[in-house]
PDB file of N, CA and C in Angstrom:
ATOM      1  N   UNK A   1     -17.543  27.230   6.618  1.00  0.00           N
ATOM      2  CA  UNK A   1     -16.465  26.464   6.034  1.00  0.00           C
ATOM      3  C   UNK A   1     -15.670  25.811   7.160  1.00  0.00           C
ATOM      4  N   UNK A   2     -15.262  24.549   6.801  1.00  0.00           N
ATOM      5  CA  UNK A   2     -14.443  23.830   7.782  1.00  0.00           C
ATOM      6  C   UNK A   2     -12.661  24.787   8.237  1.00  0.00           C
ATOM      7  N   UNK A   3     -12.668  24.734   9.477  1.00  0.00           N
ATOM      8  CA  UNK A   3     -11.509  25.213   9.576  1.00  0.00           C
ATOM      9  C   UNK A   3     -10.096  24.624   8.965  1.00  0.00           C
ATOM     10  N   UNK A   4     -10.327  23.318   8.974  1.00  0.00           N
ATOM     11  CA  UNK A   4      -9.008  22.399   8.276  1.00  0.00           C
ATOM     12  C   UNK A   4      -8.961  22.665   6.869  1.00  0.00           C
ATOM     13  N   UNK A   5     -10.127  23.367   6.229  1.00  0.00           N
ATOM     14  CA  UNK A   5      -9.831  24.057   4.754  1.00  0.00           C
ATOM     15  C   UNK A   5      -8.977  25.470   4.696  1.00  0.00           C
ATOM     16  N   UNK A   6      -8.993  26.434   5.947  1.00  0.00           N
ATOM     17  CA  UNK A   6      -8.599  27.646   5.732  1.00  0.00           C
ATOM     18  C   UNK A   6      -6.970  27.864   6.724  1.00  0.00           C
ATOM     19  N   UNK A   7      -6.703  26.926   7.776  1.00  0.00           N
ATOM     20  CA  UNK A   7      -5.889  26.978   8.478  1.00  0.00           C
ATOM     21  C   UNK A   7      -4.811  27.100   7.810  1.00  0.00           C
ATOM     22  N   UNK A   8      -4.572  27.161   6.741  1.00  0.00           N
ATOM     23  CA  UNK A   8      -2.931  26.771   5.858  1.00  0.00           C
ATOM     24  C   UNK A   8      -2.198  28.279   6.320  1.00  0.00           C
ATOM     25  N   UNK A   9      -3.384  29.445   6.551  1.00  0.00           N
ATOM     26  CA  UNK A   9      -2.528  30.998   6.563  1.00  0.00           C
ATOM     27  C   UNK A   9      -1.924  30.929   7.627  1.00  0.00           C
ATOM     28  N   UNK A  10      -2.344  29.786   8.586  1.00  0.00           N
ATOM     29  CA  UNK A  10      -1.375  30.133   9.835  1.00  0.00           C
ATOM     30  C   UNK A  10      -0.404  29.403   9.613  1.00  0.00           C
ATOM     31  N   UNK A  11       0.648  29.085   8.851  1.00  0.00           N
ATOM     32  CA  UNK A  11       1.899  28.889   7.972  1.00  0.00           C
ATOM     33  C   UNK A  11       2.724  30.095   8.184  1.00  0.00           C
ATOM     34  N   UNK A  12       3.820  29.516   8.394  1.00  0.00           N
ATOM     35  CA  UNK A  12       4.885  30.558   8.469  1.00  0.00           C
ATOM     36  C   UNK A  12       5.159  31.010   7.164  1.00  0.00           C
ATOM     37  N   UNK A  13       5.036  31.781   6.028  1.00  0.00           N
ATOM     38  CA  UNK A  13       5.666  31.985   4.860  1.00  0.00           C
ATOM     39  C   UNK A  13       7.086  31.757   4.762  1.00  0.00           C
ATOM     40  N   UNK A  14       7.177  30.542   3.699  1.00  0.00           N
ATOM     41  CA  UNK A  14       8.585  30.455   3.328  1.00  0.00           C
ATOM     42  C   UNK A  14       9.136  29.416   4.472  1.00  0.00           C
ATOM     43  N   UNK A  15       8.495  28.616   5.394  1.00  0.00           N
ATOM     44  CA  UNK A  15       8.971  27.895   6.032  1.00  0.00           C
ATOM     45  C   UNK A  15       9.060  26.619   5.414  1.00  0.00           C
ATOM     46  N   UNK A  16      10.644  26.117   5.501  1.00  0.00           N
ATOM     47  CA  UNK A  16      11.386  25.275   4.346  1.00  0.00           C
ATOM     48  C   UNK A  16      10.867  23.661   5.615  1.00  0.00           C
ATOM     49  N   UNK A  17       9.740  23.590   5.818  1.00  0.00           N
ATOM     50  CA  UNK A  17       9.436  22.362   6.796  1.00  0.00           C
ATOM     51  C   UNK A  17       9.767  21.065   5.828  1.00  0.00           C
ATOM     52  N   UNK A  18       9.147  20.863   4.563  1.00  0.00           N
ATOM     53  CA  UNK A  18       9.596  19.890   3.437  1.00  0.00           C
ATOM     54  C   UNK A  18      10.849  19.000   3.148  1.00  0.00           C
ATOM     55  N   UNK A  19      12.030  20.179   3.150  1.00  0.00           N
ATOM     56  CA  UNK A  19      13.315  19.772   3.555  1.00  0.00           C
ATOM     57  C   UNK A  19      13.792  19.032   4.147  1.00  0.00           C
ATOM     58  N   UNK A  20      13.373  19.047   5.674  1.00  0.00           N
ATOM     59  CA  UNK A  20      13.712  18.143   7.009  1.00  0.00           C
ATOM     60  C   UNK A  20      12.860  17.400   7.333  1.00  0.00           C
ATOM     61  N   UNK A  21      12.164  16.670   6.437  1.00  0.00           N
ATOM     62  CA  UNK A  21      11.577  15.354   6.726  1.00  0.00           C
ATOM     63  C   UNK A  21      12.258  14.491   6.863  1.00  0.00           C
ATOM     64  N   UNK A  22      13.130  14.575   5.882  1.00  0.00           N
ATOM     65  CA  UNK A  22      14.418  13.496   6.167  1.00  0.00           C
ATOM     66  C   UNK A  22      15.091  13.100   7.614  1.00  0.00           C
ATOM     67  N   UNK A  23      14.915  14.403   8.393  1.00  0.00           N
ATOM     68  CA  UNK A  23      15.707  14.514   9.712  1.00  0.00           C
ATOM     69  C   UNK A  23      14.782  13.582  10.651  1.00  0.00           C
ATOM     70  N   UNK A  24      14.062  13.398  10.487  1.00  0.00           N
ATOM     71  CA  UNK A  24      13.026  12.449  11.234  1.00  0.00           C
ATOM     72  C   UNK A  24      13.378  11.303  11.586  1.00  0.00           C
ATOM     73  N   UNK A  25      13.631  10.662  13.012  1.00  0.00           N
ATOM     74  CA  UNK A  25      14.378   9.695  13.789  1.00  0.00           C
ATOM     75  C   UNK A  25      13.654   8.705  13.935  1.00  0.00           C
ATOM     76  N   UNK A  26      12.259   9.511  14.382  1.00  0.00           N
ATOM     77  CA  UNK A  26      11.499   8.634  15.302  1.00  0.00           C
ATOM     78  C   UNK A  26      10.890   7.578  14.483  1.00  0.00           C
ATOM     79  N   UNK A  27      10.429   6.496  15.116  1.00  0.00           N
ATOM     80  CA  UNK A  27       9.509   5.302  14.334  1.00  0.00           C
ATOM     81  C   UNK A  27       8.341   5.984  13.605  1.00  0.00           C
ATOM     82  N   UNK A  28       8.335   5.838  12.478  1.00  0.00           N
ATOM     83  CA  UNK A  28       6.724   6.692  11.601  1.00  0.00           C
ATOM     84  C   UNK A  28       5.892   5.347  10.941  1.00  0.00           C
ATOM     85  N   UNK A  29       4.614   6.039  11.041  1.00  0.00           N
ATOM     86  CA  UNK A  29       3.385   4.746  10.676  1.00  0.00           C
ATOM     87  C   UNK A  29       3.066   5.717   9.563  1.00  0.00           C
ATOM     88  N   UNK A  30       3.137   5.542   8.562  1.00  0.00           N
ATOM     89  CA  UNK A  30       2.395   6.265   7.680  1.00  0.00           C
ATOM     90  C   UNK A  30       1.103   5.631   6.778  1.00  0.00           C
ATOM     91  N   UNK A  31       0.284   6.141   7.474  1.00  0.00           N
ATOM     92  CA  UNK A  31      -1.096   5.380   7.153  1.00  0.00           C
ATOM     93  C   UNK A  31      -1.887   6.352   6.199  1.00  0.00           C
ATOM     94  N   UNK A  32      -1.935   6.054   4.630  1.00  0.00           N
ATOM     95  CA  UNK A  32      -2.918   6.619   3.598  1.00  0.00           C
ATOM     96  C   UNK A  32      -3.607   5.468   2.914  1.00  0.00           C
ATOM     97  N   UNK A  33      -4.518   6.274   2.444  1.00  0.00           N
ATOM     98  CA  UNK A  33      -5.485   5.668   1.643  1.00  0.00           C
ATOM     99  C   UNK A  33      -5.328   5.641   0.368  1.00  0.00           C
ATOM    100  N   UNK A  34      -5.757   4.575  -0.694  1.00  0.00           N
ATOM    101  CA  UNK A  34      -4.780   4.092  -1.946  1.00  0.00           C
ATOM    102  C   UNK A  34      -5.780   5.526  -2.824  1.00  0.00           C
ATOM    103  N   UNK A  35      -7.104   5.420  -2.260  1.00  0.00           N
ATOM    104  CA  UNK A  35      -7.825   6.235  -3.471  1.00  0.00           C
ATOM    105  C   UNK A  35      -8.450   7.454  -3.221  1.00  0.00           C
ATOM    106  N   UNK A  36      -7.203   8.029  -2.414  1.00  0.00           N
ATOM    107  CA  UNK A  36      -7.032   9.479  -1.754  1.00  0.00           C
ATOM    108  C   UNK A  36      -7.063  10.671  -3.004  1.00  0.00           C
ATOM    109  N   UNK A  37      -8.236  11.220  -3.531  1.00  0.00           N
ATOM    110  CA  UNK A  37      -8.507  12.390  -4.175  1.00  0.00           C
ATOM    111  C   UNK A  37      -7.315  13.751  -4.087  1.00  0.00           C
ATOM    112  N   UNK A  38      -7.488  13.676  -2.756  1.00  0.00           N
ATOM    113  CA  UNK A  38      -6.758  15.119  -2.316  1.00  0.00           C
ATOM    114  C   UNK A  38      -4.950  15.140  -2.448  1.00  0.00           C
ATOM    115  N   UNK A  39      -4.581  14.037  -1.788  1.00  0.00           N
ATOM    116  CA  UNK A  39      -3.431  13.657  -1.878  1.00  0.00           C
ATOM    117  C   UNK A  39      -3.173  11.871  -2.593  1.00  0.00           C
ATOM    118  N   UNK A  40      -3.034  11.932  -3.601  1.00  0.00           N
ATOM    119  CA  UNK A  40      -2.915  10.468  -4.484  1.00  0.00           C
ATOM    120  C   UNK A  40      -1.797  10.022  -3.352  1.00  0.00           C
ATOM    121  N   UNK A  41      -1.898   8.789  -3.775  1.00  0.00           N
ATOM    122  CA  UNK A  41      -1.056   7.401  -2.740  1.00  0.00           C
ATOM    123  C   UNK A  41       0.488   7.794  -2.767  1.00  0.00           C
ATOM    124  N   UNK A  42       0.985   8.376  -4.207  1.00  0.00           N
ATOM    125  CA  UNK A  42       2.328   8.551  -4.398  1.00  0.00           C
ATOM    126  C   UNK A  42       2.702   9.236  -3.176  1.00  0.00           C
ATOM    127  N   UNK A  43       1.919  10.670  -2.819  1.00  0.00           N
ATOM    128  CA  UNK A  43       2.613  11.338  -1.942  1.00  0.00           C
ATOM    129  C   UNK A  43       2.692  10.207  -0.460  1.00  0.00           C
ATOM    130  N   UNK A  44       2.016   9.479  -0.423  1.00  0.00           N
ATOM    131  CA  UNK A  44       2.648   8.683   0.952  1.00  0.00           C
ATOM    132  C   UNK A  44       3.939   7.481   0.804  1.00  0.00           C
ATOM    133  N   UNK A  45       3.896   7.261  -0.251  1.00  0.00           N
ATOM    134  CA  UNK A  45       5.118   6.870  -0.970  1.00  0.00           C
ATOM    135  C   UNK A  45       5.830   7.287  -0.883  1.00  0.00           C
ATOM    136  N   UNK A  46       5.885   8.629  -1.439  1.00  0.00           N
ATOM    137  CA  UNK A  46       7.446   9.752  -1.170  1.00  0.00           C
ATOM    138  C   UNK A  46       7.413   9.752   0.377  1.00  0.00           C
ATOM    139  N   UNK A  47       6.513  10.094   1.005  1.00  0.00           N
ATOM    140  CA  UNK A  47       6.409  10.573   2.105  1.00  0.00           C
ATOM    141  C   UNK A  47       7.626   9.567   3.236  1.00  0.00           C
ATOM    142  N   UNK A  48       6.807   8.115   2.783  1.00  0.00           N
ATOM    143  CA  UNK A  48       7.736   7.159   3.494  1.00  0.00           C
ATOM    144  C   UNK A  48       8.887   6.916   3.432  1.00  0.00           C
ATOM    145  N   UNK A  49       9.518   6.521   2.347  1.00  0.00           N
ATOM    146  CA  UNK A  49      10.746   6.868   1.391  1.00  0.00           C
ATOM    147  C   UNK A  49      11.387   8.011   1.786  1.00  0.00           C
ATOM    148  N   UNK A  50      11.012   9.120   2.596  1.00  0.00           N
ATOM    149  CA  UNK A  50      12.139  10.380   2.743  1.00  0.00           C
ATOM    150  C   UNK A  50      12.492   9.947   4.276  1.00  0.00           C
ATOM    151  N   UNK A  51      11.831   9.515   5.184  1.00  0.00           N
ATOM    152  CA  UNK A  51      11.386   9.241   6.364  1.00  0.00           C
ATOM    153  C   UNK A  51      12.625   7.948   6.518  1.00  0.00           C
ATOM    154  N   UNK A  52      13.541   7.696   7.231  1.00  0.00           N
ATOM    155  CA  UNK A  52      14.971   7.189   7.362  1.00  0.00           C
ATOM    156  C   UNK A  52      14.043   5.369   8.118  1.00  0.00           C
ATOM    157  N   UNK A  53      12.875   5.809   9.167  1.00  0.00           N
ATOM    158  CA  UNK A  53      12.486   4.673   9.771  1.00  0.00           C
ATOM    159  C   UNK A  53      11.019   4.350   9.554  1.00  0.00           C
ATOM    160  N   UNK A  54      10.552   4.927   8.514  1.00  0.00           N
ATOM    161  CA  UNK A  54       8.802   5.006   8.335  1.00  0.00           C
ATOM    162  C   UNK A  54       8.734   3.124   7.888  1.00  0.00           C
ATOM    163  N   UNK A  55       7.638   3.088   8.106  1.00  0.00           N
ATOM    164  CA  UNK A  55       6.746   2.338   7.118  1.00  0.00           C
ATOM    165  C   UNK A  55       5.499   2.645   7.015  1.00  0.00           C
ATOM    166  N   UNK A  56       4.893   2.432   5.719  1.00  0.00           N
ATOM    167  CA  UNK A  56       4.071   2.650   4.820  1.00  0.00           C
ATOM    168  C   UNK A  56       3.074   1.302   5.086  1.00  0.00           C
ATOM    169  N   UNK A  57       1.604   2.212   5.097  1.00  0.00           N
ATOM    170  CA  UNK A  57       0.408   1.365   5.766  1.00  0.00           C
ATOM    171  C   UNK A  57      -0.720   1.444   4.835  1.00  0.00           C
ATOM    172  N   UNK A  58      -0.942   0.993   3.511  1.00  0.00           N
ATOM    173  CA  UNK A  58      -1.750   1.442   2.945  1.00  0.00           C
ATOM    174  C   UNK A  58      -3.324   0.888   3.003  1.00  0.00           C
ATOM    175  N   UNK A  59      -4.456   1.987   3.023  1.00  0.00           N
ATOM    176  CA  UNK A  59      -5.539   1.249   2.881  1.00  0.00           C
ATOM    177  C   UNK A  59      -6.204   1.041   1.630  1.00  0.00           C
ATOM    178  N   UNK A  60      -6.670   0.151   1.416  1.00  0.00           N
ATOM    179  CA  UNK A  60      -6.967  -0.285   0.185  1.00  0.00           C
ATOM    180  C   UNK A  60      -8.733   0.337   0.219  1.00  0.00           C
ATOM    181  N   UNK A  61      -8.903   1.161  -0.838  1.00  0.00           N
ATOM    182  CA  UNK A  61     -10.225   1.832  -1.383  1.00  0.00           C
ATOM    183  C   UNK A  61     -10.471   3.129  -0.141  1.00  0.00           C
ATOM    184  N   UNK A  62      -9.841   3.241   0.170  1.00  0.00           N
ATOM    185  CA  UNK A  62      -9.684   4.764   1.080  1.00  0.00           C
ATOM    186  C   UNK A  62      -9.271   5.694   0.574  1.00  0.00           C
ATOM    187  N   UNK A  63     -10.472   6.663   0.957  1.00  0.00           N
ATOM    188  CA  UNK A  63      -9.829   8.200   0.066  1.00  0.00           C
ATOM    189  C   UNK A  63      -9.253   8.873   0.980  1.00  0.00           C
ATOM    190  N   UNK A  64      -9.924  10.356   1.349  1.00  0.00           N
ATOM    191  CA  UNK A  64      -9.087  11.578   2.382  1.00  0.00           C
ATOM    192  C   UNK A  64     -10.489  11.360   3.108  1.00  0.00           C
ATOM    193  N   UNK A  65     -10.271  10.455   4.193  1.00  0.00           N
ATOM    194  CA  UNK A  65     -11.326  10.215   5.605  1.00  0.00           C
ATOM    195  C   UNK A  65     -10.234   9.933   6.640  1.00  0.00           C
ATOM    196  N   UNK A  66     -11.362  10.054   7.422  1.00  0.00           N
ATOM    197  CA  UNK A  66     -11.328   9.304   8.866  1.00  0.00           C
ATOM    198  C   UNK A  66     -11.393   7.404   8.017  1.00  0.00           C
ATOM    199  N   UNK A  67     -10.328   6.694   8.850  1.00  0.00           N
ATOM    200  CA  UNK A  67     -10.658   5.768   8.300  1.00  0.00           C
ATOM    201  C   UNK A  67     -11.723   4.855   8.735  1.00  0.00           C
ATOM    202  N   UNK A  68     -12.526   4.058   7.921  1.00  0.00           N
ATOM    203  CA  UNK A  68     -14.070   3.516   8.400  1.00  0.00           C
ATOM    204  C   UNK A  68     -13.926   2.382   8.876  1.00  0.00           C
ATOM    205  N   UNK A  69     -14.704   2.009   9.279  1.00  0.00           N
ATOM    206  CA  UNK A  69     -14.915   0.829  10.361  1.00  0.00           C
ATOM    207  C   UNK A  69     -14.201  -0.727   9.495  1.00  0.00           C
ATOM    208  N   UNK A  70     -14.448  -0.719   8.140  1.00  0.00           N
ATOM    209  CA  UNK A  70     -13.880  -1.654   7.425  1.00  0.00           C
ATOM    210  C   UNK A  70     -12.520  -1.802   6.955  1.00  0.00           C
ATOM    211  N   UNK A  71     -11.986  -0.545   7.835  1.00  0.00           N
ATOM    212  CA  UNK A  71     -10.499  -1.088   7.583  1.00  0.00           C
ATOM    213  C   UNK A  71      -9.622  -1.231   9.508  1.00  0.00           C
ATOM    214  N   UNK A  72     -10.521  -1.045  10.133  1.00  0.00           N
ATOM    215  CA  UNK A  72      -9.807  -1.288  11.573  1.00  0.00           C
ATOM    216  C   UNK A  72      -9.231  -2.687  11.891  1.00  0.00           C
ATOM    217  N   UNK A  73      -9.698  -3.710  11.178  1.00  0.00           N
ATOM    218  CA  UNK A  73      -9.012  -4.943  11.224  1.00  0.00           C
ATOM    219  C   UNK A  73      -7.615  -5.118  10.880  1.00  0.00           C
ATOM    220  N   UNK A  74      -7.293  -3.921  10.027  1.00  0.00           N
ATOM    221  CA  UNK A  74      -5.621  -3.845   9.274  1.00  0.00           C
ATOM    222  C   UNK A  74      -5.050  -3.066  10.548  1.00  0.00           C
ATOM    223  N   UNK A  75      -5.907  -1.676  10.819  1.00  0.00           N
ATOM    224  CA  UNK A  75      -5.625  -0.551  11.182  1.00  0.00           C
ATOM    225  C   UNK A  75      -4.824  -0.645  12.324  1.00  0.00           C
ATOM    226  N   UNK A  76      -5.955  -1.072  13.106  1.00  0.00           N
ATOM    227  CA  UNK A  76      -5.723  -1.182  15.094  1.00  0.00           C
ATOM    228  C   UNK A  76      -4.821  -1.957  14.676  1.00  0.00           C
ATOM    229  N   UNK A  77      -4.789  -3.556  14.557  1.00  0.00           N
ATOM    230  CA  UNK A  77      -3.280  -4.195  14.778  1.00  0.00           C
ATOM    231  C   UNK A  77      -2.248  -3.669  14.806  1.00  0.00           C
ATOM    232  N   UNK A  78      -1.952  -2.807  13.212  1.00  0.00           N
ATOM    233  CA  UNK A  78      -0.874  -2.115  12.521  1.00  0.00           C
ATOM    234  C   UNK A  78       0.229  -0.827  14.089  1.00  0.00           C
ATOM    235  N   UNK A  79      -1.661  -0.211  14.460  1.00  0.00           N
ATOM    236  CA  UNK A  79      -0.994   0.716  14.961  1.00  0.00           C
ATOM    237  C   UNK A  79      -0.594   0.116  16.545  1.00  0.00           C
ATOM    238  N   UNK A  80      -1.192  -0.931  17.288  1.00  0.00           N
ATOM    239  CA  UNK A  80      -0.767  -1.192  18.228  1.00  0.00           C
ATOM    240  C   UNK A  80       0.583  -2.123  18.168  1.00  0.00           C
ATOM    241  N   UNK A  81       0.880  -2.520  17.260  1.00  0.00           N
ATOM    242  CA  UNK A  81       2.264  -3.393  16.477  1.00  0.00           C
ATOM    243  C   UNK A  81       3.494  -1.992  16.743  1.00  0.00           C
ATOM    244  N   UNK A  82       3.026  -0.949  15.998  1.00  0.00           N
ATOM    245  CA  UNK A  82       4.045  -0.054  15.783  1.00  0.00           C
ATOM    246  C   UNK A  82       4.438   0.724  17.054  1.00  0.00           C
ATOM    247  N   UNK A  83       3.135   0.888  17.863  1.00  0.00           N
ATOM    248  CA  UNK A  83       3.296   1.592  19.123  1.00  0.00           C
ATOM    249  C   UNK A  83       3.531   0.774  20.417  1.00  0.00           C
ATOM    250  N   UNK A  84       3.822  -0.453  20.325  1.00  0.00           N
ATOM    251  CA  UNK A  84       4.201  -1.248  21.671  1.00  0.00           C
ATOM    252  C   UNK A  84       5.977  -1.551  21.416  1.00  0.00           C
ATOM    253  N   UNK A  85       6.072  -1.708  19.993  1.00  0.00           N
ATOM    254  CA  UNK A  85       7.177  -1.806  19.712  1.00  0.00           C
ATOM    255  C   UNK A  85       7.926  -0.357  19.855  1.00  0.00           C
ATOM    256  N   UNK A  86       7.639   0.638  20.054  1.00  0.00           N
ATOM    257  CA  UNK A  86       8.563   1.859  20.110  1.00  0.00           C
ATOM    258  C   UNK A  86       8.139   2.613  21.503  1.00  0.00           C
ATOM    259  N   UNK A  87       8.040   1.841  22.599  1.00  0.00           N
ATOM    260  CA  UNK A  87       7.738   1.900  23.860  1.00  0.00           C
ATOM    261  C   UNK A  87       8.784   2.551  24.410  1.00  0.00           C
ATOM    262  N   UNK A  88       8.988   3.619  25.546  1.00  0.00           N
ATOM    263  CA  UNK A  88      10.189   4.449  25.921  1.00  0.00           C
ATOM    264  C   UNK A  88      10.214   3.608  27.261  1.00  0.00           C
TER     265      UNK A  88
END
């Protein structure tokens, strides 16, 4: 079995991490896929929306992957856009 299926036990029980998303400063790329099985699109919706400086990157016909070669034309730009612009 894949380890990214069983890792959840190393979770702190009861750690309220959910809460303080909000507290999040930094520039966020939030990149999901519209036809994500595991996690539907909403949760990157909320996700962005709690997030004070996110934006929301959606791929269109992407489920829960690695994203494929047919969306790097959105992808790479997106992420080198977001990461030259939040340069220290």
């Amino acid at each position: 079995m894949s380890a990214c299926l069983t890792n959840r036990r190393h979770l702190e029980p009861g750690a309220a991490y959910g809460s303080r998303v909000g507290d999040i400063a930094l520039p966020t790329l939030v990149v999901h896929g519209t036809d994500d099985p595991l996690l539907p699109f909403e949760h990157a919706v909320a996700l962005a929306d709690e997030i004070p400086t996110a934006q929301l990157l959606p791929l269109r016909a992407v489920g829960h992957q690695m994203p494929p070669p047919g969306t790097w034309d959105t992808l790479v730009p997106a992420l080198l856009s977001h990461t030259e612009a939040h340069e220290s």
